[in-house]
C-alpha atoms as a PDB file:
ATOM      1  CA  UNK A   1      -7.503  -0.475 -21.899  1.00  0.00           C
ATOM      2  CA  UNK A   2      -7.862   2.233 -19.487  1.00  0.00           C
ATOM      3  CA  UNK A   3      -6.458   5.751 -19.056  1.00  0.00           C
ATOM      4  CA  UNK A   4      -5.399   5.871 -15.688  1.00  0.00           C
ATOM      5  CA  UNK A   5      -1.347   5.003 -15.540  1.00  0.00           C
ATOM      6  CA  UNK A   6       0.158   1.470 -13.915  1.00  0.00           C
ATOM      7  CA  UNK A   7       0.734   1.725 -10.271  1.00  0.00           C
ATOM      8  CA  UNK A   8       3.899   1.291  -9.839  1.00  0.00           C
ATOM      9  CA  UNK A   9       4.705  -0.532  -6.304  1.00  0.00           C
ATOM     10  CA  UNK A  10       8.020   0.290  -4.938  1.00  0.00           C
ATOM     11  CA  UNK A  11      10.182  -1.456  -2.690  1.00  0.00           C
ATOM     12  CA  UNK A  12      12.953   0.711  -0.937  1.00  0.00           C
ATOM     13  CA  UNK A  13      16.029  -1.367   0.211  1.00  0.00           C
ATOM     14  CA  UNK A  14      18.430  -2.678  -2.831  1.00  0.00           C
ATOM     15  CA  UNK A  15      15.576  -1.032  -4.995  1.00  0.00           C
ATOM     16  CA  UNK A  16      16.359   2.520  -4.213  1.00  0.00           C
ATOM     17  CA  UNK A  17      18.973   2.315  -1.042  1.00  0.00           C
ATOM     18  CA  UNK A  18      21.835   0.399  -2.428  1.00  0.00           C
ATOM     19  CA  UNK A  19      25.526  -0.449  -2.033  1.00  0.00           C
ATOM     20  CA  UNK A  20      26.793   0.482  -5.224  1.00  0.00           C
ATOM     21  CA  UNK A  21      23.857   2.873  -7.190  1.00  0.00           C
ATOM     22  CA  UNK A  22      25.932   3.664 -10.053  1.00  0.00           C
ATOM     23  CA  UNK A  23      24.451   6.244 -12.343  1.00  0.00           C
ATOM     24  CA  UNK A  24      27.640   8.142 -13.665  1.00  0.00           C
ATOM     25  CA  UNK A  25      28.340   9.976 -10.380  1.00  0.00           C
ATOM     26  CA  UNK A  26      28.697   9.700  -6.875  1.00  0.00           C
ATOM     27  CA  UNK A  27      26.173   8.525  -4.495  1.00  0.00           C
ATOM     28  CA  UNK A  28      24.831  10.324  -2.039  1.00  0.00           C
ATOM     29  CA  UNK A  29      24.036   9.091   1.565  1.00  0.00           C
ATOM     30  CA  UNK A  30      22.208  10.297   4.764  1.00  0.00           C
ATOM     31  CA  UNK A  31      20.274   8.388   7.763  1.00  0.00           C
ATOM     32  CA  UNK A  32      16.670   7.812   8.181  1.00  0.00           C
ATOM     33  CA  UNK A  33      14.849   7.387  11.509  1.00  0.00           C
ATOM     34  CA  UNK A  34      12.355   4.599  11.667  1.00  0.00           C
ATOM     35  CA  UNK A  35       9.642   5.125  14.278  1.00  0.00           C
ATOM     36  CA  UNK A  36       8.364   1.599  14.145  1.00  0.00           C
ATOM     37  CA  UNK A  37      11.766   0.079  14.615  1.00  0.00           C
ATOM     38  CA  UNK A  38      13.414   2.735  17.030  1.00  0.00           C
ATOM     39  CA  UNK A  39      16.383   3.191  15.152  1.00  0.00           C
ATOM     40  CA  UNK A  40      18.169   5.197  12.171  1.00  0.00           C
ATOM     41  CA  UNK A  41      19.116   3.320   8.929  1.00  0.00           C
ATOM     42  CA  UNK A  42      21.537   4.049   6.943  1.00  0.00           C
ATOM     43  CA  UNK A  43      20.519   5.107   3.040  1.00  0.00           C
ATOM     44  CA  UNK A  44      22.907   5.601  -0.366  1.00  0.00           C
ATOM     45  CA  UNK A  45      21.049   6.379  -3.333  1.00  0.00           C
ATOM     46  CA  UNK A  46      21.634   7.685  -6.839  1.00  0.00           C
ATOM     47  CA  UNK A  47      19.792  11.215  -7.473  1.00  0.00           C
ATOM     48  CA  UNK A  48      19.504  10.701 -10.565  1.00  0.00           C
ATOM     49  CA  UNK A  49      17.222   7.558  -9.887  1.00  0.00           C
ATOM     50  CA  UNK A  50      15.099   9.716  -7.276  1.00  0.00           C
ATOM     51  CA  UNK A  51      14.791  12.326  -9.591  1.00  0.00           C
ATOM     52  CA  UNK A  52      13.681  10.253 -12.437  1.00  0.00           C
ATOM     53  CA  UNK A  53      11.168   8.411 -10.080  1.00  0.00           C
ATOM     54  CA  UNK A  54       9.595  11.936  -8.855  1.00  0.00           C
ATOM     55  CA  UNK A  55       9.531  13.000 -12.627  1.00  0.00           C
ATOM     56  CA  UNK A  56       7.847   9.761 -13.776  1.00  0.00           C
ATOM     57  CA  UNK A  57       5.328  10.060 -10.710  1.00  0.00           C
ATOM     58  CA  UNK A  58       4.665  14.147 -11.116  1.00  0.00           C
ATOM     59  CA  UNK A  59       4.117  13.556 -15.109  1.00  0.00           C
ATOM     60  CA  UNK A  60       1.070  10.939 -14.458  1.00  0.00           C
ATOM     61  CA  UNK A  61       2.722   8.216 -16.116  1.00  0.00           C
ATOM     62  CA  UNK A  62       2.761   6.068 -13.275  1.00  0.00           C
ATOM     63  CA  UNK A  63       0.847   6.492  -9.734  1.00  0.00           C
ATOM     64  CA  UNK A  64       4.285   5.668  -7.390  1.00  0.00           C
ATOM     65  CA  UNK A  65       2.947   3.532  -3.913  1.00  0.00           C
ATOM     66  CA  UNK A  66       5.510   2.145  -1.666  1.00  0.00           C
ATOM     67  CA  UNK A  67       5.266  -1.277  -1.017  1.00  0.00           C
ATOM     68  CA  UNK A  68       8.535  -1.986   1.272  1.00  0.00           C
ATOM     69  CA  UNK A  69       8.787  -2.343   5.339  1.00  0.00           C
ATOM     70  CA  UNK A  70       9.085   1.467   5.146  1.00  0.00           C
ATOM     71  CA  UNK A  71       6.025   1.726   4.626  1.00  0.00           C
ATOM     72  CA  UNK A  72       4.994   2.806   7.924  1.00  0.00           C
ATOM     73  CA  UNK A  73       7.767   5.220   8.431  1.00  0.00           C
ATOM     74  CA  UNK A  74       7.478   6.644   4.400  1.00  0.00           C
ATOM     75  CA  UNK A  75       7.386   9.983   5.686  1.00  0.00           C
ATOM     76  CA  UNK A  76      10.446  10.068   6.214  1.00  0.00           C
ATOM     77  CA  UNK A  77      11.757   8.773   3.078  1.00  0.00           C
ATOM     78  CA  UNK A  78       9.677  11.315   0.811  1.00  0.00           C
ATOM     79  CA  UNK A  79      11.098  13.949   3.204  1.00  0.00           C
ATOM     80  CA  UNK A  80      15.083  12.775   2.820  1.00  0.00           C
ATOM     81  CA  UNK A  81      13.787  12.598  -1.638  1.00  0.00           C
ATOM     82  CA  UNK A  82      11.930  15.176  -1.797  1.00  0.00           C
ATOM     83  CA  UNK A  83       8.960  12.977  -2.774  1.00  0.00           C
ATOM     84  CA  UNK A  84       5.203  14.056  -2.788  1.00  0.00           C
ATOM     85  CA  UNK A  85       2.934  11.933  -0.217  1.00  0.00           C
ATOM     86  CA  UNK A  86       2.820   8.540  -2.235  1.00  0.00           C
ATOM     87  CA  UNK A  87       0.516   5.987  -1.132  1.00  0.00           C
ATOM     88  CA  UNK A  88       1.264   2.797   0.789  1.00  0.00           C
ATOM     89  CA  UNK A  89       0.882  -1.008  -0.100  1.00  0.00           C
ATOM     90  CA  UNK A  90       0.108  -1.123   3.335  1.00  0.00           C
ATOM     91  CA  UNK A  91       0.350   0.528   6.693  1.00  0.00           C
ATOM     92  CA  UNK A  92       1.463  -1.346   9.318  1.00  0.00           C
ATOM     93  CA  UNK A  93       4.695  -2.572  10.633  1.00  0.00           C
ATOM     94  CA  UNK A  94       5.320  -6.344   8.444  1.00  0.00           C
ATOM     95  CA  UNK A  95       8.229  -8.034   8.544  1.00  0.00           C
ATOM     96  CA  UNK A  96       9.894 -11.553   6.989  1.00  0.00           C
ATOM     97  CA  UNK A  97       7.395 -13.424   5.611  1.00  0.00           C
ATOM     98  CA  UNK A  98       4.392 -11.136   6.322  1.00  0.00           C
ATOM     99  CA  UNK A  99       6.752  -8.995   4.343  1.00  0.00           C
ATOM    100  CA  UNK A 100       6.597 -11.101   1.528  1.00  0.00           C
ATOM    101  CA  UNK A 101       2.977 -11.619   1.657  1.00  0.00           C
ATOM    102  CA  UNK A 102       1.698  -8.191   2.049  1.00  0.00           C
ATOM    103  CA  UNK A 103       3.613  -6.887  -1.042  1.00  0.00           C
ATOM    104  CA  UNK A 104       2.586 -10.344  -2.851  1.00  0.00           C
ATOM    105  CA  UNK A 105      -0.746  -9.094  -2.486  1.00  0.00           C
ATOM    106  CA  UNK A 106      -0.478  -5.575  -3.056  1.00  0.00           C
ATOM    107  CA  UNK A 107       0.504  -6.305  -6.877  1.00  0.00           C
ATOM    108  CA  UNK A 108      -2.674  -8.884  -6.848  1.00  0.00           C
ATOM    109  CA  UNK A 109      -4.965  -6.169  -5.258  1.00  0.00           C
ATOM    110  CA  UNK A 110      -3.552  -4.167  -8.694  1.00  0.00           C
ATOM    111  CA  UNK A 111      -4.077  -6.375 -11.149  1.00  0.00           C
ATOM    112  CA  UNK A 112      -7.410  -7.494  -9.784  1.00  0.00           C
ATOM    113  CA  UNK A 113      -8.595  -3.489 -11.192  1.00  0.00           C
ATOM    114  CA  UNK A 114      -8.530  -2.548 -14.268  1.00  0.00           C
ATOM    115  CA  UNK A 115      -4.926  -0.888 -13.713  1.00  0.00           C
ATOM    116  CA  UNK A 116      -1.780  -2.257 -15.214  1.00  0.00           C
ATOM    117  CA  UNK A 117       1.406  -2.824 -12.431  1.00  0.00           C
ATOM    118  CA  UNK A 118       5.206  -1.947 -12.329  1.00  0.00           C
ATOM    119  CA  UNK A 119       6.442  -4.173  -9.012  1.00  0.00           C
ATOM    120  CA  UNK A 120      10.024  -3.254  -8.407  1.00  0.00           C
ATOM    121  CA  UNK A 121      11.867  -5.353  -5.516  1.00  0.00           C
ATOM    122  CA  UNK A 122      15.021  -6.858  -5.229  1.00  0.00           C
ATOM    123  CA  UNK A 123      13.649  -9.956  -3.375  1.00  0.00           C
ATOM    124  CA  UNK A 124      10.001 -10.612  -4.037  1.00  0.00           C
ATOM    125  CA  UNK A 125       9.629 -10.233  -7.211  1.00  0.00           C
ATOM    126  CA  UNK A 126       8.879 -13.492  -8.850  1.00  0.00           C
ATOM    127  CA  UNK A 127      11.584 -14.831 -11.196  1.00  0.00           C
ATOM    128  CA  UNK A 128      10.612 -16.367 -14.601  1.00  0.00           C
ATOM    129  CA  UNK A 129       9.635 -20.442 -14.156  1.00  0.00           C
ATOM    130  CA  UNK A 130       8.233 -19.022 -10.388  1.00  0.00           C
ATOM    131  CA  UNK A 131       3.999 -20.134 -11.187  1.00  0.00           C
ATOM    132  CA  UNK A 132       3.772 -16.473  -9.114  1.00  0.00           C
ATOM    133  CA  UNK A 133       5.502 -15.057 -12.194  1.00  0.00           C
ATOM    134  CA  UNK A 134       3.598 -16.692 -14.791  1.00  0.00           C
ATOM    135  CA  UNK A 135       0.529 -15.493 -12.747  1.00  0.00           C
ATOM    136  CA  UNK A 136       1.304 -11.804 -12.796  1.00  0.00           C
ATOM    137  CA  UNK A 137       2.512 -11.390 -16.066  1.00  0.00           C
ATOM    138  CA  UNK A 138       0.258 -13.703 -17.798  1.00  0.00           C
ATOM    139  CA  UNK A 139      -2.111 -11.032 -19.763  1.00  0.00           C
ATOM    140  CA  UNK A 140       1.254  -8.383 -20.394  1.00  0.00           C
ATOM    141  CA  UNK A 141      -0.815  -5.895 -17.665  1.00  0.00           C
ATOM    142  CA  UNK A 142       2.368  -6.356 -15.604  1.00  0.00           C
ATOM    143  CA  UNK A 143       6.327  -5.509 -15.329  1.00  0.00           C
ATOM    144  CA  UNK A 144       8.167  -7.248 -12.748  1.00  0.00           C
ATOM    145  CA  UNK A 145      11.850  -5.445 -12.189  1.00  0.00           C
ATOM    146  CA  UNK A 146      13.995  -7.500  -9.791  1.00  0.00           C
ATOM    147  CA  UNK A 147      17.215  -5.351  -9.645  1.00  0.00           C
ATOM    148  CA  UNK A 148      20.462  -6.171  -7.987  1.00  0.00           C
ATOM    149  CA  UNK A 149      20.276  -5.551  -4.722  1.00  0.00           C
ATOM    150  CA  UNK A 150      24.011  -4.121  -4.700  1.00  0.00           C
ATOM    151  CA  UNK A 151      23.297  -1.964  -8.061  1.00  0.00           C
ATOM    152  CA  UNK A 152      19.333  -1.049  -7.308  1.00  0.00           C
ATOM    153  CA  UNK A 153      17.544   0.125 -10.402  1.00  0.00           C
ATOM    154  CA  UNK A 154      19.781   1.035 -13.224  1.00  0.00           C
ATOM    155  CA  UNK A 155      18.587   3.619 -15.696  1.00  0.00           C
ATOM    156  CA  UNK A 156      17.640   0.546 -18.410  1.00  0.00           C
ATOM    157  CA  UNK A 157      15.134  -0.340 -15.687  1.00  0.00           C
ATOM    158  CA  UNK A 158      13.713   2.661 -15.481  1.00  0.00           C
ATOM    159  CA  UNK A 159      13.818   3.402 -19.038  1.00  0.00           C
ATOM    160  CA  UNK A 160      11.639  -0.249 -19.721  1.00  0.00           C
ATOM    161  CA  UNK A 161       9.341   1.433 -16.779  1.00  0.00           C
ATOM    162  CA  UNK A 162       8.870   4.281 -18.740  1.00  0.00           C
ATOM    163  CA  UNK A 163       8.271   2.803 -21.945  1.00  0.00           C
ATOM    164  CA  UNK A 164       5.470   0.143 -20.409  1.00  0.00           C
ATOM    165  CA  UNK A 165       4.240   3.012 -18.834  1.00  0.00           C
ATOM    166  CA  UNK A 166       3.656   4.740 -22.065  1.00  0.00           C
ATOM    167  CA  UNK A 167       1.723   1.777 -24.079  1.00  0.00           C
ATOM    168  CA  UNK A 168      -1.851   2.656 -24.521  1.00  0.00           C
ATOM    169  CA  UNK A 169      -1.755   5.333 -21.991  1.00  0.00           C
ATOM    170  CA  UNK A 170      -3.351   8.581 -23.249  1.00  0.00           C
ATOM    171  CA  UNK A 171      -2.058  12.037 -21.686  1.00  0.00           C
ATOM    172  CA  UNK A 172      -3.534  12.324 -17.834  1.00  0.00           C
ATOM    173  CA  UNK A 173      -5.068  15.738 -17.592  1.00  0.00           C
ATOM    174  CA  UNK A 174      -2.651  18.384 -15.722  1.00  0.00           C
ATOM    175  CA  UNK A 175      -0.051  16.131 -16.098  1.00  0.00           C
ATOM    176  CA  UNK A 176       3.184  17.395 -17.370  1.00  0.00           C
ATOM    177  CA  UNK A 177       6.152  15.661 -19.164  1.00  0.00           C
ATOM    178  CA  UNK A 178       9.156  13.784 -18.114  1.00  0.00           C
ATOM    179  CA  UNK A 179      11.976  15.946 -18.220  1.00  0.00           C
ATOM    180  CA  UNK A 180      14.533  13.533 -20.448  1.00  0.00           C
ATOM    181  CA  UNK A 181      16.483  12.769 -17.024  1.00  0.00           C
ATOM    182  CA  UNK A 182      17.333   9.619 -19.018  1.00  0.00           C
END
């Protein structure tokens, strides 16, 4: 097993931006400007589930990559969060079913390495008795999280992250601990 800590690809809307976030207190809500569609969006979060994700990222326990259409405009979303520069899935503008296929192959291009995944989306990730399911999680190098898109992840997904996260995984080097944001 290696030492470096699952990539965690993470989807934005009814992941992070949804309806009803819940976490014990009041949303909070803003606009985003995308460049590559010309318009703002409207975004309600939980801060508790931001913070927790920029704890869990900062600590080394997972390597946080978007993998969401906001990938191209993810600037803007780490700006709004307060997020460090994550990586992206992929770069350019996808929508619908190139969507679907991009981040389909994102959490192949992870597994293919010797890295372990966390694939959080509301829509594409695969759904036990889905063959793309079986496929992913086949060896247990992979935790598929398919929240509600109303509710977005719930702190029982993110505690499940952080437990997977912390299997066989030594400490990184410079890394510090999570916080107990739980």
């Amino acid at each position: 097993m290696t030492d470096l800590p699952p990539v965690w690809l993470l989807d934005v809307d009814g992941v992070v931006n949804a309806a009803r976030p819940g976490w014990g207190g009041p949303p909070r809500r803003d606009t985003v400007w995308s460049a590559s569609d010309s318009c703002h969006y409207p975004m309600r979060w939980a801060p508790p589930l931001v913070d927790r994700i920029r704890t869990l990222h900062r600590s080394g326990l997972v390597e946080v990559r978007w993998c969401s259409t906001w990938c191209p405009d993810a600037e803007a979303l780490e700006r709004l969060w307060l997020l460090p520069p994550l990586e992206r899935a992929f770069v350019d503008p996808v929508k619908g079913m190139a969507a679907s296929m991009a981040k389909l192959a994102a959490a192949r291009r992870v597994l293919a390495g010797v890295r372990r995944l966390v694939w959080t989306d509301d829509a594409e990730v695969p759904e036990p008795g889905d063959p793309r399911y079986d496929e992913l999680s086949a060896d247990g190098r992979a935790l598929l999280v398919r929240p509600s898109p109303r509710r977005g992840l719930q702190p029982a997904d993110l505690d499940a992250i952080e437990a997977f996260a912390r299997v066989g995984v030594r400490a990184v080097p410079g890394a510090t601990e999570p916080t107990g944001t739980h």
